[in-house]
Protein backbone atom coordinates (compact mmCIF):
# COMPACT_ATOMS: atom_id res chain seq x y z
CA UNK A 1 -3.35 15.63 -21.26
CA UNK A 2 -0.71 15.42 -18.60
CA UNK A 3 -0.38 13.18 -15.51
CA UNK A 4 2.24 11.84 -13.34
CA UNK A 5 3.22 8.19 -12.76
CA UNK A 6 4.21 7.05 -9.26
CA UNK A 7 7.33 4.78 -7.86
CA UNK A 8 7.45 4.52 -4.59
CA UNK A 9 10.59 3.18 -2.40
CA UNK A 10 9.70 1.47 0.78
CA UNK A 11 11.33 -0.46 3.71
CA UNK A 12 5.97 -1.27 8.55
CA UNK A 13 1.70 -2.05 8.90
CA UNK A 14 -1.53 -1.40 7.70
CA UNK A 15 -4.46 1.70 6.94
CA UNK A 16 -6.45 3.30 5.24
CA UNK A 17 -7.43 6.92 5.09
CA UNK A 18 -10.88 8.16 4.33
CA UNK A 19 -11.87 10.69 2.06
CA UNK A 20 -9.85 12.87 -0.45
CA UNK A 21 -7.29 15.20 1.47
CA UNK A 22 -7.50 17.50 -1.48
CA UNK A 23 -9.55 18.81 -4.38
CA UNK A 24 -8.50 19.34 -7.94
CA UNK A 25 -6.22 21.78 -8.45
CA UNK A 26 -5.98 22.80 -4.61
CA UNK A 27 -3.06 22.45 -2.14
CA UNK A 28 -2.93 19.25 -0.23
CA UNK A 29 -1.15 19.51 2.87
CA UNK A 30 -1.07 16.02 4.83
CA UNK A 31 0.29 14.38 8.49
CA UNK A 32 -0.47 10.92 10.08
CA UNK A 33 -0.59 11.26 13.82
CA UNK A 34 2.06 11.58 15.80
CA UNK A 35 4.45 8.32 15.94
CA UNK A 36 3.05 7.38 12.70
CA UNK A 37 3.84 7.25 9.11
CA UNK A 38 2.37 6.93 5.55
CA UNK A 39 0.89 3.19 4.95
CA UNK A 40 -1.24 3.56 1.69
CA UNK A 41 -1.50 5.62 -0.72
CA UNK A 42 -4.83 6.62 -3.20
CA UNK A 43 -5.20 8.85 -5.98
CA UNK A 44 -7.39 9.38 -8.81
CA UNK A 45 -6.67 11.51 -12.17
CA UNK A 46 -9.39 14.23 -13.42
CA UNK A 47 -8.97 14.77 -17.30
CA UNK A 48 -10.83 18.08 -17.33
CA UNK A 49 -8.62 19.57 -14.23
CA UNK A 50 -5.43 17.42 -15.40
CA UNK A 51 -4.46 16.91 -11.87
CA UNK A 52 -5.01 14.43 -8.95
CA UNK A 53 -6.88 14.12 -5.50
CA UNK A 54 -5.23 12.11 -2.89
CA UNK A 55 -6.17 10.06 0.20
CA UNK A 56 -3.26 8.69 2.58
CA UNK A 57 -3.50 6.00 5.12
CA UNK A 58 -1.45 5.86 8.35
CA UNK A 59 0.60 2.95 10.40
CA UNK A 60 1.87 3.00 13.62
CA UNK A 61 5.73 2.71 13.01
CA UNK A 62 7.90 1.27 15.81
CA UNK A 63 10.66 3.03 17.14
CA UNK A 64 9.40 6.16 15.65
CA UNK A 65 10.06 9.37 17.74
CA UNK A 66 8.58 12.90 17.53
CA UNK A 67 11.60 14.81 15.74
CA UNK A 68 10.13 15.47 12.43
CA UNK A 69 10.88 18.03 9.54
CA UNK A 70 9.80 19.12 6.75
CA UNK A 71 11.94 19.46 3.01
CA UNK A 72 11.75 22.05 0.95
CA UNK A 73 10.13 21.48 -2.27
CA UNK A 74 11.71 18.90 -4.19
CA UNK A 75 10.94 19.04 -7.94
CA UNK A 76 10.19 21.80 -10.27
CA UNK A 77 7.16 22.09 -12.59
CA UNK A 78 7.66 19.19 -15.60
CA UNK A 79 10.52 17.57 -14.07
CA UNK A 80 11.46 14.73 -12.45
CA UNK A 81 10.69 13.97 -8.64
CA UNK A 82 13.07 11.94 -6.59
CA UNK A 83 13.18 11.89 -2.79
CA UNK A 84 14.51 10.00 -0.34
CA UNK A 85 14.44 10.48 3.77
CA UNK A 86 17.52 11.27 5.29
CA UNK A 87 19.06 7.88 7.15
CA UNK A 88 16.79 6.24 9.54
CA UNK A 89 13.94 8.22 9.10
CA UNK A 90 10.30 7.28 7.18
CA UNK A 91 7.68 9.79 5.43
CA UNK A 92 4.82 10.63 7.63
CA UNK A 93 2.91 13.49 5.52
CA UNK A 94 3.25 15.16 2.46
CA UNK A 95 2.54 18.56 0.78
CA UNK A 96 1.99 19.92 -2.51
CA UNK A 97 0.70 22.76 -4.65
CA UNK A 98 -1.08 22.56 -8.75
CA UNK A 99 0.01 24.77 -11.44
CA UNK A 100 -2.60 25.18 -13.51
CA UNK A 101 -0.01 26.50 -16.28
CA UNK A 102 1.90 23.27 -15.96
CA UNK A 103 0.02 21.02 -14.82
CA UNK A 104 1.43 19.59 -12.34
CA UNK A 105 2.68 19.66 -8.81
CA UNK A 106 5.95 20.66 -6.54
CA UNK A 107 6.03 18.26 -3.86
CA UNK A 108 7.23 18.57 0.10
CA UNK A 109 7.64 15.72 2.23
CA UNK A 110 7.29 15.26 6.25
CA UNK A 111 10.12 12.56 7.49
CA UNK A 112 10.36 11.44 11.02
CA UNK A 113 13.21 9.51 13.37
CA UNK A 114 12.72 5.92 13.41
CA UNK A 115 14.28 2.63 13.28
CA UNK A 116 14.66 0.63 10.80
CA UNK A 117 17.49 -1.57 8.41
CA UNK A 118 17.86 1.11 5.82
CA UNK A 119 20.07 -1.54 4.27
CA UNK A 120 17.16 -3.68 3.10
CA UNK A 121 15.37 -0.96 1.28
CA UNK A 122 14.08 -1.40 -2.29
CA UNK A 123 12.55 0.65 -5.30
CA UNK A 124 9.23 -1.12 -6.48
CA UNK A 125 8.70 -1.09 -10.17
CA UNK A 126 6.04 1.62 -11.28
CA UNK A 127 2.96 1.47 -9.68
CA UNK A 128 0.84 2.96 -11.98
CA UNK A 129 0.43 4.46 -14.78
CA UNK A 130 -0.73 8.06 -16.81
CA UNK A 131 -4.15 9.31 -15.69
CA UNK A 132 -4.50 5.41 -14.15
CA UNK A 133 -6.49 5.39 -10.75
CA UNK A 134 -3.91 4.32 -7.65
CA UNK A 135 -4.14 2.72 -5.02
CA UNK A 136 -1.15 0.87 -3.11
CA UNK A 137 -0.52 -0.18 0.53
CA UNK A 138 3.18 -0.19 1.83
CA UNK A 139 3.71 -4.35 1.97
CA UNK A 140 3.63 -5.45 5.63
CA UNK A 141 6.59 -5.02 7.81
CA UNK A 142 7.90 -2.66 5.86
CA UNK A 143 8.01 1.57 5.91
CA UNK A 144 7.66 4.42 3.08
CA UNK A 145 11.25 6.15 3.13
CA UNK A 146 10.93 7.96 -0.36
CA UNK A 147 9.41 8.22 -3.81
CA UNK A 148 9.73 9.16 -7.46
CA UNK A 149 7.73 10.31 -10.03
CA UNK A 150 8.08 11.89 -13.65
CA UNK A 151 5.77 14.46 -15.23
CA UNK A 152 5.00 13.90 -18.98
CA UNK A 153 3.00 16.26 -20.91
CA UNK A 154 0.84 14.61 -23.49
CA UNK A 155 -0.63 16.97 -26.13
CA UNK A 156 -1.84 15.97 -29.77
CA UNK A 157 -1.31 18.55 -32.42
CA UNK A 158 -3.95 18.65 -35.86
């Protein structure tokens, strides 16, 4: 069995989105609206497709302007994820694609302008864990800016 857990860094308000913006082992590909960013995040594991559907919600983030980019992918297949937004600016969609040979996912992220004290960021401990169902709102007042996440292949041998 293999699964990801999830720690998410975070420095804005409240939402939640509606519906999965994925299917098992299919390519999610995710924006809030413009002047926006990522506010909650939802996720469930599927044993028999070993991978995860996601659902985002959206806040409006002050300060937040309309130049935007895109990374490149971040991670490689089984190893570890670790992204941050460039100075100033806060996540407002992500993208990803399943390897059914690894089981797991390369990861993109959409960051946006904004403003914000980068000083007073913070990692939160883990919030959750292998093949564990997830769902987590950005605290109040406060913005996504990054995330990490480690792949762990689980396999039992007879």
């Amino acid at each position: 069995m293999k699964s990801g857990a999830l720690l998410l860094i975070l420095t804005g308000l409240l939402a939640r989105g509606q519906g999965w913006k994925n299917s098992y082992d299919g390519p999610l590909n995710f924006n809030c609206p413009a002047g926006q960013s990522i506010s909650s995040i939802t996720s469930e594991h599927n044993n028999h497709y070993e991978d995860r559907v996601w659902d985002f919600g959206c806040q409006v983030t002050s300060g937040q302007t309309s130049e935007c980019s895109w990374s490149s992918y971040v991670n490689d297949f089984d190893q570890v994820l670790l992204f941050e937004c460039p100075t100033k600016q806060v996540i407002a969609g992500m993208n990803s694609y399943h390897s059914n040979s690894y089981e797991d996912r390369r990861w993109k992220f959409y960051c946006c302008k904004s403003k914000f004290n980068a000083e007073s960021c913070h990692w939160t401990s883990y919030v959750n864990s292998f093949d564990e169902y997830l769902q987590w709102t950005v605290p109040s007042k406060n913005v996504l800016v990054g995330t990490e996440s480690y792949h762990q292949n689980h396999e039992e041998w007879v």
